[in-house]
N, C-alpha and C. Protein backbone atom coordinates (compact mmCIF):
# COMPACT_ATOMS: atom_id res chain seq x y z
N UNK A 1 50.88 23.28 -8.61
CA UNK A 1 50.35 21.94 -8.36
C UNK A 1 49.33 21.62 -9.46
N UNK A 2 49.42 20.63 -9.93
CA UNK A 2 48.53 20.14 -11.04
C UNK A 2 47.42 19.62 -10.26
N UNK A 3 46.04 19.44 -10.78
CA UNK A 3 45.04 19.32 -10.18
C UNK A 3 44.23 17.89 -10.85
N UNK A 4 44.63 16.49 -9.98
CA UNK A 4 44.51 15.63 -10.10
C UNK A 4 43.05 15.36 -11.63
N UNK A 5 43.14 14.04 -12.29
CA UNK A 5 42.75 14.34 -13.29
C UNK A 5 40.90 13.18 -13.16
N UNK A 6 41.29 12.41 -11.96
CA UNK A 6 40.22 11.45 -11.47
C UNK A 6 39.12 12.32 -10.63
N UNK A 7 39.53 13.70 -10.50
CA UNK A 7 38.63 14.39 -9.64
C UNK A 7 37.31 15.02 -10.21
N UNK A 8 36.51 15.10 -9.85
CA UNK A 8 35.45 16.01 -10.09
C UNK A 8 35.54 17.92 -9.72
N UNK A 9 35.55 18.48 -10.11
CA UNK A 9 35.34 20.09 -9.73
C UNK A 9 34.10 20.83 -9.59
N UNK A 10 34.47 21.96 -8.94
CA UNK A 10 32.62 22.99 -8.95
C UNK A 10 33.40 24.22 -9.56
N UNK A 11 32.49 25.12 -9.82
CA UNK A 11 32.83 25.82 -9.78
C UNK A 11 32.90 27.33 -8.76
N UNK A 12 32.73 26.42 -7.68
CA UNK A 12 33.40 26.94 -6.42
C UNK A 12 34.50 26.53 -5.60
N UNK A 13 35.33 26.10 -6.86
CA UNK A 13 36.66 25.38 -6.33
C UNK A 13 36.56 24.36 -5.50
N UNK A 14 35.95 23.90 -5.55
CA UNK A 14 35.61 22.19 -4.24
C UNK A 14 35.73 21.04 -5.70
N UNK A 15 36.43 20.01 -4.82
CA UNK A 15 36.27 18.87 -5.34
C UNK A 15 35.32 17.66 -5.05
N UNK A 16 35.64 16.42 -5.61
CA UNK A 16 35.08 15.49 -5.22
C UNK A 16 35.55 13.89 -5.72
N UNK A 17 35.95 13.66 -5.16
CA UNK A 17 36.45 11.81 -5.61
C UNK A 17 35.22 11.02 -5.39
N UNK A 18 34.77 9.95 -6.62
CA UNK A 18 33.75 8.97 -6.35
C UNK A 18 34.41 7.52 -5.91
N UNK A 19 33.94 7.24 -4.75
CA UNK A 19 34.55 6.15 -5.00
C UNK A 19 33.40 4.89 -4.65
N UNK A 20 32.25 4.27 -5.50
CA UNK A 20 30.99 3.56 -5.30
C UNK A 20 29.92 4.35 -5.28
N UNK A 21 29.34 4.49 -3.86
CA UNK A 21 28.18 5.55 -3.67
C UNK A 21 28.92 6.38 -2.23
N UNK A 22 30.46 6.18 -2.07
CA UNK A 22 31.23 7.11 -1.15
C UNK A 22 31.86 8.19 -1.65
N UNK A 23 31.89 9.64 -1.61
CA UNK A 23 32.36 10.51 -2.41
C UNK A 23 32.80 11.76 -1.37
N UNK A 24 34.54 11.61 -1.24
CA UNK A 24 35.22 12.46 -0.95
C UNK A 24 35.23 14.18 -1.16
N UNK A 25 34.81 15.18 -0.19
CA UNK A 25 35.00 16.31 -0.64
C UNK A 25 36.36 16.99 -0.01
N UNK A 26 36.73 18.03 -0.80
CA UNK A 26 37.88 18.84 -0.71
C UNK A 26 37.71 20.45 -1.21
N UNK A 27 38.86 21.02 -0.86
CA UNK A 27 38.97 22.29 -1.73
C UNK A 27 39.86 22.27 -2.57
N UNK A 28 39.81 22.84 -3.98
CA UNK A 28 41.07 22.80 -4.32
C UNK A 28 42.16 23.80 -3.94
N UNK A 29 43.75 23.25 -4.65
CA UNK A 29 44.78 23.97 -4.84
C UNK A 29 44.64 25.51 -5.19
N UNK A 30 43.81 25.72 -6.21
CA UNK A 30 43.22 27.05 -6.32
C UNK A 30 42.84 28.08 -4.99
N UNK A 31 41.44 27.25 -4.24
CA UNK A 31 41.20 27.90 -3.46
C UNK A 31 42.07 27.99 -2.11
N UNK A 32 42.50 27.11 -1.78
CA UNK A 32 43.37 27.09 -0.87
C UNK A 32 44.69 28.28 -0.90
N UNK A 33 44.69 28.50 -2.47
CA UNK A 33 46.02 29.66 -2.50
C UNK A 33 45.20 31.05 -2.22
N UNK A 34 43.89 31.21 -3.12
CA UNK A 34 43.66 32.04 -3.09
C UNK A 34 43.10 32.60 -1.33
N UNK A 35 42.91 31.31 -0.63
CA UNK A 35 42.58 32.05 0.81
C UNK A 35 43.79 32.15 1.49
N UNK A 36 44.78 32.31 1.49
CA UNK A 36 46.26 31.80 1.77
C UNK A 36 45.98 31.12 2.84
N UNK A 37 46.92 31.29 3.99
CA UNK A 37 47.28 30.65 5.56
C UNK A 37 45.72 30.03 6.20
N UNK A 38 45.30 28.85 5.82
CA UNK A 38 44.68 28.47 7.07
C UNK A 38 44.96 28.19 7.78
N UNK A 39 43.79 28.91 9.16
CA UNK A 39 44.45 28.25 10.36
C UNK A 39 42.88 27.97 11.19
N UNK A 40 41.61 28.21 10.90
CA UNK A 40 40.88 26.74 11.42
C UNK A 40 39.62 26.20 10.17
N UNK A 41 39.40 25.26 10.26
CA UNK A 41 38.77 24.28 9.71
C UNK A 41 37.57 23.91 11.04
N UNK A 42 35.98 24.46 10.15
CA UNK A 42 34.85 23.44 10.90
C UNK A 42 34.11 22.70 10.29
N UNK A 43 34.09 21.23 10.34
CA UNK A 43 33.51 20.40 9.83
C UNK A 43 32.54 19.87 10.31
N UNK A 44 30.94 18.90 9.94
CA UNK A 44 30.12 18.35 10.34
C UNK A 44 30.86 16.75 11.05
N UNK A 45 29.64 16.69 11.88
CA UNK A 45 30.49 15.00 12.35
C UNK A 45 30.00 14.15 11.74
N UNK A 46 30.50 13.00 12.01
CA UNK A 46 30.12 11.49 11.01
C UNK A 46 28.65 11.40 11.56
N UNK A 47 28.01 11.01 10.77
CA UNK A 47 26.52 10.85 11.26
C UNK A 47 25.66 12.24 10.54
N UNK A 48 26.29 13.32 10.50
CA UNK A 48 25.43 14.66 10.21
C UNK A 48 24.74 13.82 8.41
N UNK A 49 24.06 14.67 8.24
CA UNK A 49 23.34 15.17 6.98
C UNK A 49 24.01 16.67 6.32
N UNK A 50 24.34 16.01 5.17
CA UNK A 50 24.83 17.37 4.19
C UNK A 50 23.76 17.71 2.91
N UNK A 51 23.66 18.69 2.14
CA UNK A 51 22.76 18.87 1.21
C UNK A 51 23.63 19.29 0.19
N UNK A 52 23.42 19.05 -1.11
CA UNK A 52 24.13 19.44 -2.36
C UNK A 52 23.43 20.56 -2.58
N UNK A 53 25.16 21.86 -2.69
CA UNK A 53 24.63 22.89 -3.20
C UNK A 53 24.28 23.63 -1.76
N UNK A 54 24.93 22.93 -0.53
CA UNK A 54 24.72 23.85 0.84
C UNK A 54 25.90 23.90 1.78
N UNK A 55 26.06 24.78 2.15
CA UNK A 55 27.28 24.72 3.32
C UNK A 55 27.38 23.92 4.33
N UNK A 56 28.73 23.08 4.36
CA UNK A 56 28.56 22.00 5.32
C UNK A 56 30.08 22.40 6.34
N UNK A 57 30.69 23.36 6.02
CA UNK A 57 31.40 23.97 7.22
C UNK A 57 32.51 25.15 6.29
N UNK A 58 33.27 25.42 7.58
CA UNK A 58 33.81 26.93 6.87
C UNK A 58 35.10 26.48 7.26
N UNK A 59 36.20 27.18 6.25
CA UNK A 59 37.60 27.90 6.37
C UNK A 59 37.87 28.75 6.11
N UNK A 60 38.54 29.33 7.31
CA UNK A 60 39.02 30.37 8.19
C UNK A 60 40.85 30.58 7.86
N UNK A 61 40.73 31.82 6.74
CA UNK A 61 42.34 31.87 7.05
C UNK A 61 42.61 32.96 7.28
N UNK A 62 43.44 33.43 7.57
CA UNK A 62 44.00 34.72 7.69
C UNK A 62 43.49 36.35 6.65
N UNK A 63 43.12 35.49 5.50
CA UNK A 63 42.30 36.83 4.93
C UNK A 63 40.87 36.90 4.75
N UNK A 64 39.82 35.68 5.24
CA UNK A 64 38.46 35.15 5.28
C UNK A 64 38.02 34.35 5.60
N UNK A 65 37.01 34.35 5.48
CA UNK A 65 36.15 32.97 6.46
C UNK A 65 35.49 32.90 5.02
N UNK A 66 35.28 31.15 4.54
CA UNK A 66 34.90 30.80 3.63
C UNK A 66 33.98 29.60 3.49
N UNK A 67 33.03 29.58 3.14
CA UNK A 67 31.58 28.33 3.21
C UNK A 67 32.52 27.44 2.80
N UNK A 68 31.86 26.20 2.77
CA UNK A 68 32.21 24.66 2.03
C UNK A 68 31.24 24.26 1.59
N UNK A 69 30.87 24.59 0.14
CA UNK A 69 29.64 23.83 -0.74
C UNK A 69 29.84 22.12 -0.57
N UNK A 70 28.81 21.83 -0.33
CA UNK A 70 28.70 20.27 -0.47
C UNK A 70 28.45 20.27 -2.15
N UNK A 71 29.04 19.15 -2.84
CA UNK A 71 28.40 18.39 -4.00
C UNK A 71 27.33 17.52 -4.21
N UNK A 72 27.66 17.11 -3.12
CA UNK A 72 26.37 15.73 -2.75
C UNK A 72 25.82 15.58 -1.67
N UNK A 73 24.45 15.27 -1.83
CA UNK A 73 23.45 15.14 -0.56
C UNK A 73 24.05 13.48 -0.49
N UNK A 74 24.27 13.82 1.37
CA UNK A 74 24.21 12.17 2.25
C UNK A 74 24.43 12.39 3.59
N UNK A 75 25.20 10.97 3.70
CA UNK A 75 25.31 11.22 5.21
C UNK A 75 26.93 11.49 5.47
N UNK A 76 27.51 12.06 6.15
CA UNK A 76 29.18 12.08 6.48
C UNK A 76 29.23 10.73 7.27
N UNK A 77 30.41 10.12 6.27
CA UNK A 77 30.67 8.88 7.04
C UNK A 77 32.27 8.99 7.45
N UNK A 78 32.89 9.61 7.43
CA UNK A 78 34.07 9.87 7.93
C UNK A 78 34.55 11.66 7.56
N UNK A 79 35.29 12.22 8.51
CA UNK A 79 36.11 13.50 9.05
C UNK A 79 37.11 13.47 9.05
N UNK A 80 38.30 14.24 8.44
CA UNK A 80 39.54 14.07 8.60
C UNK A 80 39.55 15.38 10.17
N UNK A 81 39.98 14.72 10.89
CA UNK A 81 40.29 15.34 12.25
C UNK A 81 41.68 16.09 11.94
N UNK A 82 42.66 15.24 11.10
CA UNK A 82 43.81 15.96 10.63
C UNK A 82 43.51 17.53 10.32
N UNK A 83 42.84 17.66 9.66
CA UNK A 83 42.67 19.11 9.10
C UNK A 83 41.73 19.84 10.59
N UNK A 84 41.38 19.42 11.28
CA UNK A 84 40.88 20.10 12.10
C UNK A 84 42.14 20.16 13.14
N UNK A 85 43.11 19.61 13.05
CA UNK A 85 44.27 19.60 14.21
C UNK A 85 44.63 20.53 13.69
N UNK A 86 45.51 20.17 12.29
CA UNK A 86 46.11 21.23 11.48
C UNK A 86 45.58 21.48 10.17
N UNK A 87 45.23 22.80 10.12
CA UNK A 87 44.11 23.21 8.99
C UNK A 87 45.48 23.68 8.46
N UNK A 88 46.58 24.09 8.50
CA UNK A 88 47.57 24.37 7.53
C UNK A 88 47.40 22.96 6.56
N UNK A 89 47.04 21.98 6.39
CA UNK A 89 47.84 20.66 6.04
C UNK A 89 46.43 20.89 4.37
N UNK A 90 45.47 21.52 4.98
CA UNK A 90 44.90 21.91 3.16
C UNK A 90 45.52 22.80 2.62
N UNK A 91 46.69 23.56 2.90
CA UNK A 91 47.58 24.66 1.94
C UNK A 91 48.88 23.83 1.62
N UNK A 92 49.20 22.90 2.55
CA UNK A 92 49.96 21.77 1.94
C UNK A 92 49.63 20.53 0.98
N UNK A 93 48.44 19.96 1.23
CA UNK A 93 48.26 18.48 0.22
C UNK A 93 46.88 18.73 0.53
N UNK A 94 46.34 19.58 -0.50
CA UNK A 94 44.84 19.78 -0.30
C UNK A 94 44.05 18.29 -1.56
N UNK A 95 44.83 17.34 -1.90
CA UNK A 95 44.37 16.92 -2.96
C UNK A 95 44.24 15.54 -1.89
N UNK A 96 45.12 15.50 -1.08
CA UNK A 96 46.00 14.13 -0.94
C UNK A 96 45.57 14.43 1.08
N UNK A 97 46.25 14.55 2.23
CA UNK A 97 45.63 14.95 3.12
C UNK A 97 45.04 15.81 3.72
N UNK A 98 44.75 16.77 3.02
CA UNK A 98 43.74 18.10 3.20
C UNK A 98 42.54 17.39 2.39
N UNK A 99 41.64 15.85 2.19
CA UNK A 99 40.59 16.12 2.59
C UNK A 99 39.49 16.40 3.51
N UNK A 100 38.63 16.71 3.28
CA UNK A 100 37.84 17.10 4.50
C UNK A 100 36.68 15.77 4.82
N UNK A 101 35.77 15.61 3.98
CA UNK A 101 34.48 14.94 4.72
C UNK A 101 34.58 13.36 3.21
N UNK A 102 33.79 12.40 3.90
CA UNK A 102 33.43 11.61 2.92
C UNK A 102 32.21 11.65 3.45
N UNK A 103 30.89 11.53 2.33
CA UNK A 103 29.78 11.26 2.52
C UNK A 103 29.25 9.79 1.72
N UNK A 104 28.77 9.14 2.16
CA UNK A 104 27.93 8.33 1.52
C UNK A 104 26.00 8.91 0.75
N UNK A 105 26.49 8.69 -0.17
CA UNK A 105 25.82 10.17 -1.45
C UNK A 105 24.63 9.07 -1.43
N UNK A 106 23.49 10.43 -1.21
CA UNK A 106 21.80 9.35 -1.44
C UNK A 106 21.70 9.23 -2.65
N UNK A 107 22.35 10.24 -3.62
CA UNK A 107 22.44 10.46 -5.08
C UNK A 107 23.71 11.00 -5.79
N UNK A 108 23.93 9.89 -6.97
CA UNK A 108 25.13 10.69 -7.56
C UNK A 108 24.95 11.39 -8.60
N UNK A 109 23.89 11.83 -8.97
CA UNK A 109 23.59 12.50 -10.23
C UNK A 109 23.73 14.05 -9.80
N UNK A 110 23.93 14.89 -8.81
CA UNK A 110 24.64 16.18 -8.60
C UNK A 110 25.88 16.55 -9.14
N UNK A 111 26.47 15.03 -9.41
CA UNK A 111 27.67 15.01 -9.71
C UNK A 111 28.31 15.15 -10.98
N UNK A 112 26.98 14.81 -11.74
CA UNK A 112 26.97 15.25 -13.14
C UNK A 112 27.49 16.65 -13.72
N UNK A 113 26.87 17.76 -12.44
CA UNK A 113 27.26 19.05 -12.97
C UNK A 113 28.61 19.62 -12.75
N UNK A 114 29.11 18.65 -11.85
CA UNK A 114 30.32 19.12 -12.02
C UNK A 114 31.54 19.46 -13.23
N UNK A 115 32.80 19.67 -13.57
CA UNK A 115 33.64 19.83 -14.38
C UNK A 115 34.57 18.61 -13.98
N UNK A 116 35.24 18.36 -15.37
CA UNK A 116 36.32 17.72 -15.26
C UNK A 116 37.91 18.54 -15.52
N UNK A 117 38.74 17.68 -15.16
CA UNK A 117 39.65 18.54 -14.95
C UNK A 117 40.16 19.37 -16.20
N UNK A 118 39.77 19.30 -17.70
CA UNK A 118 40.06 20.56 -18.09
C UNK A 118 38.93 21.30 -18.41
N UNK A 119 37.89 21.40 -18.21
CA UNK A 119 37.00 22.06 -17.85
C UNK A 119 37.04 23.18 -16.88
N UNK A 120 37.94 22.69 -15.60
CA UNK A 120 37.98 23.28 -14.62
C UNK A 120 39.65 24.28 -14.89
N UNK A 121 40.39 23.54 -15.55
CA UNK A 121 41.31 24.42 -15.80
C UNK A 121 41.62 25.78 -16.42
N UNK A 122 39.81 25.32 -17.76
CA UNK A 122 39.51 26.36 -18.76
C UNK A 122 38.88 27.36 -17.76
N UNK A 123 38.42 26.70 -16.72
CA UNK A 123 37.42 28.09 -15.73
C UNK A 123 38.63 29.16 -14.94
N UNK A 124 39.79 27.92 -14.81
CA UNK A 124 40.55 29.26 -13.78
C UNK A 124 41.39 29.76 -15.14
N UNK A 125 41.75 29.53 -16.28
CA UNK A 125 42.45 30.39 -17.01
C UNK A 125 41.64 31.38 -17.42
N UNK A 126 39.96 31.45 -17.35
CA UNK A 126 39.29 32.05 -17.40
C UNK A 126 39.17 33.60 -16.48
N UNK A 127 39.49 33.30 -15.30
CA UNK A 127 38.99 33.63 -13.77
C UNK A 127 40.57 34.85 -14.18
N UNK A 128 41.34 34.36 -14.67
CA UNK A 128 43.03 35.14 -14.49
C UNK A 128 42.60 36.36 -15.63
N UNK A 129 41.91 36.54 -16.86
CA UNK A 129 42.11 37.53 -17.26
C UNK A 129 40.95 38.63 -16.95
């Protein structure tokens, strides 16, 4: 899977789509392989407070339980419940319906540190040898 090119990256495999001062988080294709089979997803609810650079819920697959770095401090303004029905559906379209949270970001300058997508590509061809 190619790893969309409008996205932001960490280098803890999480993404992020901007879209205004609303900014989509995810995991990537990467991490999602490397945890194989999920099977649960815990997310904050709409209304919570997230912090950039802090865990805002975990996935759980079959070989670990794994944090979810936030990128951006805000508020969660929407949950995909999908992934909490079926947490398989981030090992299927982790780009596309395997996101997880949108926050409305108090700040987008966290976002700065992120990678772009070949940045992030140079990190996992990095990560392979």
């Amino acid at each position: 899977m190619t790893n969309p090119v409008e996205l932001k990256y960490s280098k803890d495999h999480d993404w992020a789509k901007v879209e205004g001062k609303v900014v989509t988080l995810g995991i990537t294709d990467h991490a999602q392989e490397s945890l194989g089979d999920v099977v649960f997803v815990e997310l904050p609810a709409v209304g919570d407070k997230i912090a950039a650079g802090e865990s805002y819920g975990t996935v759980e697959s079959v070989k670990a339980v794994s944090d979810i770095v936030a990128a951006v401090s805000g508020t969660v303004v929407a949950v995909n419940e999908g992934v909490v029905d079926a947490p398989d559906t981030l090992n299927n379209d982790p780009y596309g319906e395997g996101w997880l949270v949108r926050v409305e970001a108090d700040d987008l300058k966290p976002l700065d540190n992120l990678l772009n997508v070949q940045q992030y590509e140079a990190l996992l061809a990095e990560e392979e040898h």
